[in-house]
Protein backbone atom coordinates (compact mmCIF):
# COMPACT_ATOMS: atom_id res chain seq x y z
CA UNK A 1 -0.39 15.44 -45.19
CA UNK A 2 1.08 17.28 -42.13
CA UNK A 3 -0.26 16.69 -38.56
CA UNK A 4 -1.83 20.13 -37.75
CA UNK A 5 -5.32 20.60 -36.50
CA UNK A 6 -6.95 23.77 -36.88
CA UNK A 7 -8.84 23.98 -33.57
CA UNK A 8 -5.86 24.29 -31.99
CA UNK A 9 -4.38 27.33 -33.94
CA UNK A 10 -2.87 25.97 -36.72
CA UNK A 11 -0.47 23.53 -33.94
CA UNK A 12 1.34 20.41 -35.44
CA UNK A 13 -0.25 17.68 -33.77
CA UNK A 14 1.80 15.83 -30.96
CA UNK A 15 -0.59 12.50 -30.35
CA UNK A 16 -0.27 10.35 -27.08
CA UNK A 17 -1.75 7.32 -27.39
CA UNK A 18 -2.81 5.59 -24.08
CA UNK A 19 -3.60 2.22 -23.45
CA UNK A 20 -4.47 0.23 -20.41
CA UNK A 21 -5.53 -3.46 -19.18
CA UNK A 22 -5.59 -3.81 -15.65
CA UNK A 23 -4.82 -7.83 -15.55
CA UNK A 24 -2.42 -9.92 -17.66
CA UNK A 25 -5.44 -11.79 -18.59
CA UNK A 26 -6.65 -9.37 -21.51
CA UNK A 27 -10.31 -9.56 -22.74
CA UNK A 28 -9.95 -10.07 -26.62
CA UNK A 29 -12.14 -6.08 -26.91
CA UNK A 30 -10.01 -4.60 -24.53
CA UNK A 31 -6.40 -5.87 -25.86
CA UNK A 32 -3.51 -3.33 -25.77
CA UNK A 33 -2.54 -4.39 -29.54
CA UNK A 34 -6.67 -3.76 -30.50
CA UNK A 35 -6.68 -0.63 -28.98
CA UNK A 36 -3.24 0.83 -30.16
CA UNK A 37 -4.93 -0.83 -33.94
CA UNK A 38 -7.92 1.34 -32.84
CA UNK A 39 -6.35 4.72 -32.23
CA UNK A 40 -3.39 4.37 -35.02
CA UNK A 41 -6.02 4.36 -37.51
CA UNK A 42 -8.36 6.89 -36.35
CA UNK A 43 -5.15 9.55 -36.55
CA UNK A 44 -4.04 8.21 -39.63
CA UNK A 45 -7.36 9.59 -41.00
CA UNK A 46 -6.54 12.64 -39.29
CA UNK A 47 -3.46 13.08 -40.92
CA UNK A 48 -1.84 12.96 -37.58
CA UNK A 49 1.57 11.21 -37.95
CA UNK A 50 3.43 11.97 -34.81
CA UNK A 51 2.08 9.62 -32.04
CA UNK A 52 3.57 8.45 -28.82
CA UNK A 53 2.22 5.29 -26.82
CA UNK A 54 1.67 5.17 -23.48
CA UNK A 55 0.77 2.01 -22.19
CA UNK A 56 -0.08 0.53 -18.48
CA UNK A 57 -0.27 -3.31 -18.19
CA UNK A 58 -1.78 -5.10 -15.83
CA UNK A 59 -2.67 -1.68 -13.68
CA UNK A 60 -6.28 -1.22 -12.03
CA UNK A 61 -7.84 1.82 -13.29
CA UNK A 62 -9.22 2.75 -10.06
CA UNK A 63 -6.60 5.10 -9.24
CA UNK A 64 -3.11 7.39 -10.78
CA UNK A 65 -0.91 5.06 -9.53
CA UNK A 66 0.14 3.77 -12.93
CA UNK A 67 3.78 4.76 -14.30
CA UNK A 68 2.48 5.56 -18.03
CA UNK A 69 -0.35 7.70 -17.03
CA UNK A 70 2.40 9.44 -14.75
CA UNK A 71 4.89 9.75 -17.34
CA UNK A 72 2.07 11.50 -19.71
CA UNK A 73 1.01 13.95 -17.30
CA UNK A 74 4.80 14.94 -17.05
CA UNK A 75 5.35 15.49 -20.74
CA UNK A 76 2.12 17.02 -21.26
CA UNK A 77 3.32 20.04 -18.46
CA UNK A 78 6.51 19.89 -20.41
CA UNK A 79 4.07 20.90 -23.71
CA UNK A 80 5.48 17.27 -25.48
CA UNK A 81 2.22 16.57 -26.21
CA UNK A 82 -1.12 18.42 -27.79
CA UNK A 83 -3.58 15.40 -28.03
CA UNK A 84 -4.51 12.35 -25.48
CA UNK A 85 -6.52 9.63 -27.15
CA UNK A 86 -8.60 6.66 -25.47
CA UNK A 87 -9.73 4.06 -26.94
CA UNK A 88 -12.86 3.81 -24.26
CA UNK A 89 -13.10 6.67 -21.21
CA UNK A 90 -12.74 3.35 -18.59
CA UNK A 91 -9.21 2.84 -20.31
CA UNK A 92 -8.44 6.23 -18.76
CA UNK A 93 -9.91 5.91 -15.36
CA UNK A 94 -12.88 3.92 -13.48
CA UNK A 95 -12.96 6.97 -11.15
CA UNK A 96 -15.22 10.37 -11.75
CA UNK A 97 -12.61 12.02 -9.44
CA UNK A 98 -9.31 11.19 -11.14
CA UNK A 99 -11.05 11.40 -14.79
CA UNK A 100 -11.97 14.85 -14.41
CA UNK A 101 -8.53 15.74 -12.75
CA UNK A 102 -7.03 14.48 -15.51
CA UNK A 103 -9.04 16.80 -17.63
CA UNK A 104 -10.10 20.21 -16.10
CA UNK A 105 -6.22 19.85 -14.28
CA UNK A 106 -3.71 18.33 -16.60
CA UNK A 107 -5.39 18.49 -20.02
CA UNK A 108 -7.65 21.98 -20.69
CA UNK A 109 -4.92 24.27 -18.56
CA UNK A 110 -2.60 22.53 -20.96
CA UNK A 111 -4.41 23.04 -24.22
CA UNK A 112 -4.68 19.39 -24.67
CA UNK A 113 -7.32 18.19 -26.44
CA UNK A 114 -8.86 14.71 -25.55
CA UNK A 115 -10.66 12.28 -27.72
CA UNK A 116 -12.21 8.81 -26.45
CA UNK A 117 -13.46 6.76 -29.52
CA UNK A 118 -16.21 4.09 -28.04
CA UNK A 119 -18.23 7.06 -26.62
CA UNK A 120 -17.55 10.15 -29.34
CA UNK A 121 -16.12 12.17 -27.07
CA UNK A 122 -14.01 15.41 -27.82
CA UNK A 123 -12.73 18.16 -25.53
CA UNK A 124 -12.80 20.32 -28.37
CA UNK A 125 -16.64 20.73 -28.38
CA UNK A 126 -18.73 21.83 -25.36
CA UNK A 127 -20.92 19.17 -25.96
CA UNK A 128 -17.92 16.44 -25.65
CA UNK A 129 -16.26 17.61 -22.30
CA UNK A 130 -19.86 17.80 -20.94
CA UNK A 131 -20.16 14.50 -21.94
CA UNK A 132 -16.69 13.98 -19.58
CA UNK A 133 -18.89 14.07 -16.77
CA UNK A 134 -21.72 11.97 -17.34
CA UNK A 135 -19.42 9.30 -18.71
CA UNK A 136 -16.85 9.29 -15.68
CA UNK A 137 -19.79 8.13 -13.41
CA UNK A 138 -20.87 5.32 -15.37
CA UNK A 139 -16.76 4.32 -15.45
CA UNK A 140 -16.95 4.47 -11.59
CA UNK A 141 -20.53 2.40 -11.11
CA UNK A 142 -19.22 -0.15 -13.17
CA UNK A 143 -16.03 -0.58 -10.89
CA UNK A 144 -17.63 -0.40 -8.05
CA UNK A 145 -20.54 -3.17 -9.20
CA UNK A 146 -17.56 -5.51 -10.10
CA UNK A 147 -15.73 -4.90 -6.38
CA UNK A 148 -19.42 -5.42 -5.04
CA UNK A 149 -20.18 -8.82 -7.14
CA UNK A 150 -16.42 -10.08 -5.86
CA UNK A 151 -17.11 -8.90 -2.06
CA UNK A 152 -20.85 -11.03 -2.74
CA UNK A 153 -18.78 -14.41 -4.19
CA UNK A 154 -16.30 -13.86 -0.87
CA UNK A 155 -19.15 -13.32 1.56
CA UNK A 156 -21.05 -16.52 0.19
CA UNK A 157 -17.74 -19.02 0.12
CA UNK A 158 -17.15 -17.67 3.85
CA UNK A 159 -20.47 -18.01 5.29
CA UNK A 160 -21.84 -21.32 3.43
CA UNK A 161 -18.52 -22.83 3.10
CA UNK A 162 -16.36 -21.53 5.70
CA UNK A 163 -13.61 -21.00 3.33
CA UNK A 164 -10.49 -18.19 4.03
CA UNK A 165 -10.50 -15.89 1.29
CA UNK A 166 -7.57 -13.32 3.29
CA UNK A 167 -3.78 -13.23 2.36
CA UNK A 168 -3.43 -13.65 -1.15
CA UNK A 169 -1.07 -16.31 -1.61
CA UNK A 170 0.36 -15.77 1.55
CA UNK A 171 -0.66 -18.63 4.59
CA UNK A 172 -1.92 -17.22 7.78
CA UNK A 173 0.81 -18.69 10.60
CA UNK A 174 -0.11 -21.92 11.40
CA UNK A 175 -1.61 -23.63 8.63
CA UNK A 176 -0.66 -23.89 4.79
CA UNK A 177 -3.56 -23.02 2.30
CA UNK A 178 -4.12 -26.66 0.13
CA UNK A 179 -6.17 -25.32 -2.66
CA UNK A 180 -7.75 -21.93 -2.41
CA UNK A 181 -9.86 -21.23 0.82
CA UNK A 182 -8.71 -24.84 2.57
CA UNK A 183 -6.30 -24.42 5.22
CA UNK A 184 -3.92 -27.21 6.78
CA UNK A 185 -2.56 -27.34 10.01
CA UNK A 186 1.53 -26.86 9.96
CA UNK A 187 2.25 -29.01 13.45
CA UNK A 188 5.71 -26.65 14.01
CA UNK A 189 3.70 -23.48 13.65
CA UNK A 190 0.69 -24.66 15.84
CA UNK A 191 3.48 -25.06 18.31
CA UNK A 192 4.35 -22.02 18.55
CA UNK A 193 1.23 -20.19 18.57
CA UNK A 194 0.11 -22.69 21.41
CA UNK A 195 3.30 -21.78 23.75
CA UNK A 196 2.73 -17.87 22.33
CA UNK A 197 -0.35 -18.18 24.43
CA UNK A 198 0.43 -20.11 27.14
CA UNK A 199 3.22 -17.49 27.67
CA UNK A 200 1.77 -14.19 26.89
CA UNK A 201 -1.31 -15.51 29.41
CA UNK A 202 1.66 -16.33 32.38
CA UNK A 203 4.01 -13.12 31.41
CA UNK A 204 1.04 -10.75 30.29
CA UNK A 205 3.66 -9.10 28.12
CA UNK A 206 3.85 -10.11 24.46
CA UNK A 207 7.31 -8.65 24.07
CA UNK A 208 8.50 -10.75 27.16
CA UNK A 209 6.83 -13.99 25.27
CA UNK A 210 8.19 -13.86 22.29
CA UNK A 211 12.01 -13.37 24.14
CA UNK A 212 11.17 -16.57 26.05
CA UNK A 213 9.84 -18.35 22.83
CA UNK A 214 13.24 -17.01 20.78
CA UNK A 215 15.40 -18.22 23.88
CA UNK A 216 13.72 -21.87 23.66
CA UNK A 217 14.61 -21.86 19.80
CA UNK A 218 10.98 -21.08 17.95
CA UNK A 219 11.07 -19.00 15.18
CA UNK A 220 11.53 -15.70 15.47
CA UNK A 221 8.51 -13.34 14.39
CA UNK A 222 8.31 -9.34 14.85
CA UNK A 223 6.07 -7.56 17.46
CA UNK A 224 3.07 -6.65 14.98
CA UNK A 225 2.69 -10.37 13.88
CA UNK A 226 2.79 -11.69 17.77
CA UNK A 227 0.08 -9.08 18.32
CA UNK A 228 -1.99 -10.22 15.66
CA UNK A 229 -1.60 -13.86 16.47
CA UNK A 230 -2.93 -12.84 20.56
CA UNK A 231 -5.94 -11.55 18.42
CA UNK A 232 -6.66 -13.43 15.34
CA UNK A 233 -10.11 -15.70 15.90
CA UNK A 234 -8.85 -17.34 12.92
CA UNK A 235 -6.84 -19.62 15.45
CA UNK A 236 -10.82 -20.17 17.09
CA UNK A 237 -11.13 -21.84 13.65
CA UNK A 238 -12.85 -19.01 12.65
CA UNK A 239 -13.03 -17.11 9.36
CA UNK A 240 -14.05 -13.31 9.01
CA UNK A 241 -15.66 -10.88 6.55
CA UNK A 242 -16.04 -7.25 6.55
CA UNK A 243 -15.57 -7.84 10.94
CA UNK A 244 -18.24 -10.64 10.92
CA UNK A 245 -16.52 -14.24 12.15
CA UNK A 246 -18.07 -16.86 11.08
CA UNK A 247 -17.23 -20.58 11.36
CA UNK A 248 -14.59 -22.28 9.26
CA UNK A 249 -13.56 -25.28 8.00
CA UNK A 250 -10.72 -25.35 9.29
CA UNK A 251 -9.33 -26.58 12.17
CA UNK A 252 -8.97 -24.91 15.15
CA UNK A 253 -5.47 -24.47 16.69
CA UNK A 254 -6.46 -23.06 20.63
CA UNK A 255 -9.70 -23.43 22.73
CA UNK A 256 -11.96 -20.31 23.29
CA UNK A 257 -10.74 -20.59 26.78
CA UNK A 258 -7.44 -19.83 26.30
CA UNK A 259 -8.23 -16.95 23.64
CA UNK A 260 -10.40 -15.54 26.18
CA UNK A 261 -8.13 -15.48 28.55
CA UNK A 262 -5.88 -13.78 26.49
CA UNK A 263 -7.89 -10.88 24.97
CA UNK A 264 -8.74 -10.58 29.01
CA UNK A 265 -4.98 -9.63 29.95
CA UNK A 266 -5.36 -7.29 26.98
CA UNK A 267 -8.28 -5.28 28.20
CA UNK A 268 -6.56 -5.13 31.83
CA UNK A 269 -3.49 -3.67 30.10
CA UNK A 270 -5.35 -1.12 28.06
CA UNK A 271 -7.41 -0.09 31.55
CA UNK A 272 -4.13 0.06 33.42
CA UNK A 273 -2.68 2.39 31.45
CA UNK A 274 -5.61 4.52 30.70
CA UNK A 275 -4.74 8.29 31.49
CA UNK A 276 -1.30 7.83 32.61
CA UNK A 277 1.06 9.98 31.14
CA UNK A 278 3.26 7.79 28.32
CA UNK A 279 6.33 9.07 28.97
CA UNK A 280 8.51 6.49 27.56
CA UNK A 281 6.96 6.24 24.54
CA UNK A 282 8.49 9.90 22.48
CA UNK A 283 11.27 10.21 24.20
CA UNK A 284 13.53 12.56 22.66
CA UNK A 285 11.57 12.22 19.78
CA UNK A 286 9.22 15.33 19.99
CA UNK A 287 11.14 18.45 18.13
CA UNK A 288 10.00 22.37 18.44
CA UNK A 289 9.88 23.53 14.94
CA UNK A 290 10.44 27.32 16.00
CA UNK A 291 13.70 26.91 18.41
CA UNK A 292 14.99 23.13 18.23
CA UNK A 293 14.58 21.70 21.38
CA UNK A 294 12.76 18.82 22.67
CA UNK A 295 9.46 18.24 23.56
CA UNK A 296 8.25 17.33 27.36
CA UNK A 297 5.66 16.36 29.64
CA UNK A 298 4.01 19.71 31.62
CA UNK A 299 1.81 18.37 34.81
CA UNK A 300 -1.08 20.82 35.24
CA UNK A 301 -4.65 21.24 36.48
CA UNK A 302 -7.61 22.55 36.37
CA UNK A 303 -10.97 23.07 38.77
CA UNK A 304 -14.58 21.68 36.87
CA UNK A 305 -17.50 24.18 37.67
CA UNK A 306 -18.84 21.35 40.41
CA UNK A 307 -15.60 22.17 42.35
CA UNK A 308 -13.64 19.06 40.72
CA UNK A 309 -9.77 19.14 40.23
CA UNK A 310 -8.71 17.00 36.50
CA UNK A 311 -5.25 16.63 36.50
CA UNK A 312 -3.83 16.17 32.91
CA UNK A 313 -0.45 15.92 30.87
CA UNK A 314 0.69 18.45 28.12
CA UNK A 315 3.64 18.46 25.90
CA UNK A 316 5.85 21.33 25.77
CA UNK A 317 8.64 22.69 24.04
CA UNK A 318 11.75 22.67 27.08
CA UNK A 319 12.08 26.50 26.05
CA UNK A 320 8.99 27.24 26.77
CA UNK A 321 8.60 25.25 30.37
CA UNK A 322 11.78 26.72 31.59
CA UNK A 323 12.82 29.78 29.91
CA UNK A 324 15.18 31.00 32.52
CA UNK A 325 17.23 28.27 31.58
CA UNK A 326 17.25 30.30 27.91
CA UNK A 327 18.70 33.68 26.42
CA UNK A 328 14.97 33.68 25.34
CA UNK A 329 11.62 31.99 25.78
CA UNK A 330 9.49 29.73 23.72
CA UNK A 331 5.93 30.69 22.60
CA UNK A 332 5.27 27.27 20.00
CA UNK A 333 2.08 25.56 21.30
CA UNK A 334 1.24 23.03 23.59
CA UNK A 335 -0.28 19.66 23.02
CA UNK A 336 -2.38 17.90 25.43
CA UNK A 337 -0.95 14.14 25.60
CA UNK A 338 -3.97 12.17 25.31
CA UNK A 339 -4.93 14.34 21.86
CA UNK A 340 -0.90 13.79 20.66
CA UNK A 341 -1.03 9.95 21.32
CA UNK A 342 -4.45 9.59 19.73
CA UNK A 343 -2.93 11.29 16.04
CA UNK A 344 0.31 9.99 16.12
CA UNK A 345 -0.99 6.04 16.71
CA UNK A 346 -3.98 6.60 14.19
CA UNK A 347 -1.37 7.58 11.56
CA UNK A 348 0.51 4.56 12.35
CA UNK A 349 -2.06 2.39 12.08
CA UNK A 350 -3.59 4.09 8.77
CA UNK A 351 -0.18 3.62 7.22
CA UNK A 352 -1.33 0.88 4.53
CA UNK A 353 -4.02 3.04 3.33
CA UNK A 354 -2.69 7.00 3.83
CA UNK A 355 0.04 6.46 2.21
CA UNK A 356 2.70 8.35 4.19
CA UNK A 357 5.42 6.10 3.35
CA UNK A 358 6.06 4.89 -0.05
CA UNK A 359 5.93 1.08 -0.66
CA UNK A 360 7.94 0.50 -3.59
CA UNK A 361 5.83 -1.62 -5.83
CA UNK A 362 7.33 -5.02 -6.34
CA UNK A 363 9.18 -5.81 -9.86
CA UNK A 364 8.50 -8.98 -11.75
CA UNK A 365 11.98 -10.06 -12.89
CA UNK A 366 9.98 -13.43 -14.77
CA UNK A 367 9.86 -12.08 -17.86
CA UNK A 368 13.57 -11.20 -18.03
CA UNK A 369 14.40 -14.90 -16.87
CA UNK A 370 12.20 -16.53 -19.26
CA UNK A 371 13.21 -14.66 -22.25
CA UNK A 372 16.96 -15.43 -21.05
CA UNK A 373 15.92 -19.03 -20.76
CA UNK A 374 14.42 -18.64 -24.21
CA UNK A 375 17.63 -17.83 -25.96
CA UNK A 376 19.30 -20.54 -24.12
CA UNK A 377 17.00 -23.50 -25.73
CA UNK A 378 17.29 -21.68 -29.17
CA UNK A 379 21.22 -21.85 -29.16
CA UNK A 380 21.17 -25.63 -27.93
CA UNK A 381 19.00 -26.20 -30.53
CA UNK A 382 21.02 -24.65 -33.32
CA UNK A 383 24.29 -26.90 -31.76
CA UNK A 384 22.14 -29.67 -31.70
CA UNK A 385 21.04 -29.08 -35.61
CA UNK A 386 24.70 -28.48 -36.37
CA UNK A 387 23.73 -25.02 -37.54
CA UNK A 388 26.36 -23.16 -34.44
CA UNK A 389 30.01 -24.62 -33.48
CA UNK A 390 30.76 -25.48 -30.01
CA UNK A 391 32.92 -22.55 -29.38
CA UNK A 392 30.04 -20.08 -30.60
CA UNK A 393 28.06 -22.06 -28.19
CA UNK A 394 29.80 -21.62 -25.20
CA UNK A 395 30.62 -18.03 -25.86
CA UNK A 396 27.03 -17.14 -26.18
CA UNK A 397 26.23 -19.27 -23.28
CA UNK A 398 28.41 -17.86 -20.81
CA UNK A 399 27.31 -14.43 -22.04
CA UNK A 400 23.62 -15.56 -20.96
CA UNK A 401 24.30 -17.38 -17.94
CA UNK A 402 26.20 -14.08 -16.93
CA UNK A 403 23.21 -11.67 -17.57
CA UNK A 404 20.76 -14.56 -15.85
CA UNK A 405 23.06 -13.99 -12.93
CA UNK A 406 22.84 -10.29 -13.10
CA UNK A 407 19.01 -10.86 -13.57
CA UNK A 408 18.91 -12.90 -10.07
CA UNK A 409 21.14 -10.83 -7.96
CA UNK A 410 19.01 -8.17 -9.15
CA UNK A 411 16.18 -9.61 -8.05
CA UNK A 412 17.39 -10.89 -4.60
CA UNK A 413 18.30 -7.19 -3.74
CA UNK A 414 15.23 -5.72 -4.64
CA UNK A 415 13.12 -7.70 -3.18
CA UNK A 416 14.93 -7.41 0.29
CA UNK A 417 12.15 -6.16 2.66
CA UNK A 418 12.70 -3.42 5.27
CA UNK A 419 11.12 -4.35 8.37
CA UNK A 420 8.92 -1.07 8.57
CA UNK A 421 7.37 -2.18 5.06
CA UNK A 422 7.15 -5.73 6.22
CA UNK A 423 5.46 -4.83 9.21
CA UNK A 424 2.98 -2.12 7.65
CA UNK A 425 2.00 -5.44 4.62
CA UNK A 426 1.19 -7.73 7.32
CA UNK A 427 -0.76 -5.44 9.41
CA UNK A 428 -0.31 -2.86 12.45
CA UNK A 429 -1.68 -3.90 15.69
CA UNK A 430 -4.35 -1.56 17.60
CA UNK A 431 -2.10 0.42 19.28
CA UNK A 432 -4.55 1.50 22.05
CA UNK A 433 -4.81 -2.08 23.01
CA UNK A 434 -1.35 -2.76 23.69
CA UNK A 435 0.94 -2.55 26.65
CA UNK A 436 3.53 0.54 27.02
CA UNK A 437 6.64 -1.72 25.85
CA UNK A 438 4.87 -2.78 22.96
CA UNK A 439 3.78 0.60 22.00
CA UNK A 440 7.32 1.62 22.53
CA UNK A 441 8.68 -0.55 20.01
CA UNK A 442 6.10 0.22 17.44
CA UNK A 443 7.23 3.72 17.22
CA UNK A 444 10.75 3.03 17.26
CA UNK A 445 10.30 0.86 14.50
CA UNK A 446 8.32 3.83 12.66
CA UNK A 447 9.53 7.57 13.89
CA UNK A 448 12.45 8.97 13.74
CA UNK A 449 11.11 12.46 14.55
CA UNK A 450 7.75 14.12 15.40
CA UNK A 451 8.32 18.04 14.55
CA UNK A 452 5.62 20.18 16.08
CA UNK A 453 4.64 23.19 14.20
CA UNK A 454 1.99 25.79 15.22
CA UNK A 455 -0.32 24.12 12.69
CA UNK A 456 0.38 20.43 12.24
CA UNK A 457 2.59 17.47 13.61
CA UNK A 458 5.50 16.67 11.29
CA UNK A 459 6.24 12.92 11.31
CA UNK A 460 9.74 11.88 9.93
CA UNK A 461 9.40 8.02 9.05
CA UNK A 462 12.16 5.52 9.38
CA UNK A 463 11.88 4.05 5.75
């Protein structure tokens, strides 16, 4: 039987058969085998015979940021495919938003139909993509009653138990984590963090601590981490949820003296530099988009209704402040300072959740290794059964000790951190709070360019 459907004109069918778990952990119902089992049948009595899989392991369904569900959008705009199939409508997304993208965006302008089999549904009908909708939302509730249950089981191991549930299976600096939620005092680290203090409260600089730390051999740590540490109540032997600290188990690495003393310098550093003009911080980093030239500070003022004179700071393009020095003048905007600082830090410190640079996701070399390791113990078993002579042996063992190699080197490259996506995982500091050389470095470590257009600020990243 040929693969044509007649709601779609007559068009040999062109199947894509998607499949998702979002943990390695499958639930037996929601396997990828039982639903590939699921949807190869249900176009075999279809007569459709031309099906492509697309299938995203261990991927959260809460968002598009799955390389299978990517790849099928791409082939669908390239008219490779005719047909998307689900086994359930969660499979395809937990979110109302990015399920009806996916349909009313990729799929109908496309001509694709889509079928889910647990709820019935088919684009085809009327009744089946207004079924889309009502479905979607019950995909979305139940995510967002399974992120509410886990936030419950966090709040109640922090607040009865006083248990750390931050980090993963990364340790907070200073202690090691024992067994999940207990954390251990690491003597070298508690250390440091006591002579960060005792500095950064002398000094009043955290830049100049941590060069007087690195100078008397402690380890060196980068700016946003020393930052964090000057704030983090977790050293009270405290233990937060959702910005409520509550009391931990743990124990406590500085006295509440000394932390108050340091969040004090903090607050005198943010009031002494409230106002003032920032004018190391974007140095030659502020671009005109319309001529080229640099961006710089314009002193002006004005007189309030009561009489007052406000003195404030603008940027300006240089061709615009002093044309005469030009064939022609300038006419792109000006930006008040105060508004430019307040964007450009809040898009530094939204980095981990807008986006604007790319965090390469992680790859899992493990599977590679073990499967190498795999055909290792097979061909010492076959020597060892006499079934494989010693030369064959070593052959194929060099062979696989060579791609193992290949496998680690890989792996050693790859997962080589730059220091802009180390510092944006372990969390940017609140800018506003810290002291012009600080702020200074942050940007360095994050602009290259700030291009001002009459409409927007264009950021180039360092990546």
């Amino acid at each position: 039987m040929e693969s044509i459907n007649p709601l779609l004109g007559g068009i040999k069918m062109k199947v894509a058969l998607y499949a998702r778990v979002s943990t390695e952990k499958q639930i037996d119902n929601y396997s990828i085998p039982l639903q590939l089992e699921r949807m190869q049948a249900f176009c075999k009595s279809k007569g459709w015979n031309e099906m492509s899989e697309y299938i995203d392991g261990g991927y959260s369904g809460s968002n598009l940021n799955r390389p299978a569900i990517e790849q099928l959008q791409k082939d669908i705009c390239h008219k490779k495919i005719n047909a998307v199939i689900v086994y359930r409508l969660d499979r395809l997304s937990r979110s109302q938003h990015d399920t009806l993208y996916l349909i009313e965006k990729i799929f109908l302008p496309n001509n694709v139909q889509f079928i889910s089999l647990s709820e019935t549904i088919d684009t085809s009908t009327p009744s089946g993509r207004a079924m889309i909708g009502v479905m979607s939302v019950f995909a979305q509730l139940e995510r967002e009653v399974i992120i509410e249950r886990l936030r419950d089981g966090q709040h109640k191991m922090i607040q009865e138990k006083g248990l750390w549930v931050g980090g993963g299976l990364d340790n907070p600096y200073g202690y090691i984590q024992v067994t999940p939620g207990h954390l251990k005092v690491v003597e070298e680290e508690r250390q440091h963090i006591l002579r960060l203090y005792e500095e950064f409260i002398k000094l009043k600089s955290p830049t100049a601590a941590r060069k007087k730390l690195e100078e008397e051999g402690f380890k060196k740590l980068n700016h946003n981490r020393i930052i964090r540490i000057l704030q983090n109540r977790l050293y009270l032997g405290e233990v937060s949820f959702k910005k409520e600290w509550f009391k931990g188990s743990h124990e406590p690495i500085i006295s509440t003296e000394l932390f108050n003393q340091a969040q004090q310098i903090f607050d005198e550093n943010r009031v002494a530099s409230f106002g003032k003009p920032k004018k190391k911080l974007f140095t030659g980093k502020i671009i005109c988009s319309c001529c080229g030239e640099n961006y710089v500070i314009q002193y002006a003022s004005k007189t309030t209704s009561s009489g007052r004179i406000v003195n404030y700071q603008n940027y300006v393009c240089r061709r615009r402040k002093l044309p005469a020095r030009y064939e022609s003048k300038c006419f792109n905007r000006r930006i008040k300072c105060s508004d430019f600082q307040h964007e450009i830090f809040n898009r530094i410190m939204n980095l981990e959740m807008s986006g604007e640079i790319k965090i390469p996701k992680p790859l899992n070399f493990t599977k590679q290794l073990n499967q190498i390791d795999r055909k290792i113990n097979k061909l010492l078993d076959l020597y060892m059964e006499e079934r494989l002579s010693k030369d064959l042996l070593n052959t194929k063992l060099n062979d696989l000790n060579k791609q193992k190699k290949e496998v680690l080197m890989k792996q050693q490259e790859i997962t080589e951190v730059s220091e802009v996506q180390k510092a944006i995982k372990n969390g940017i500091p609140n800018l506003f709070e810290c002291d012009t050389e600080t702020q200074t470095e942050i940007i360095n470590l994050f602009i290259k360019k700030i291009i001002v257009t009459n409409e927007s600020l264009k950021i180039i990243w360092n990546n």
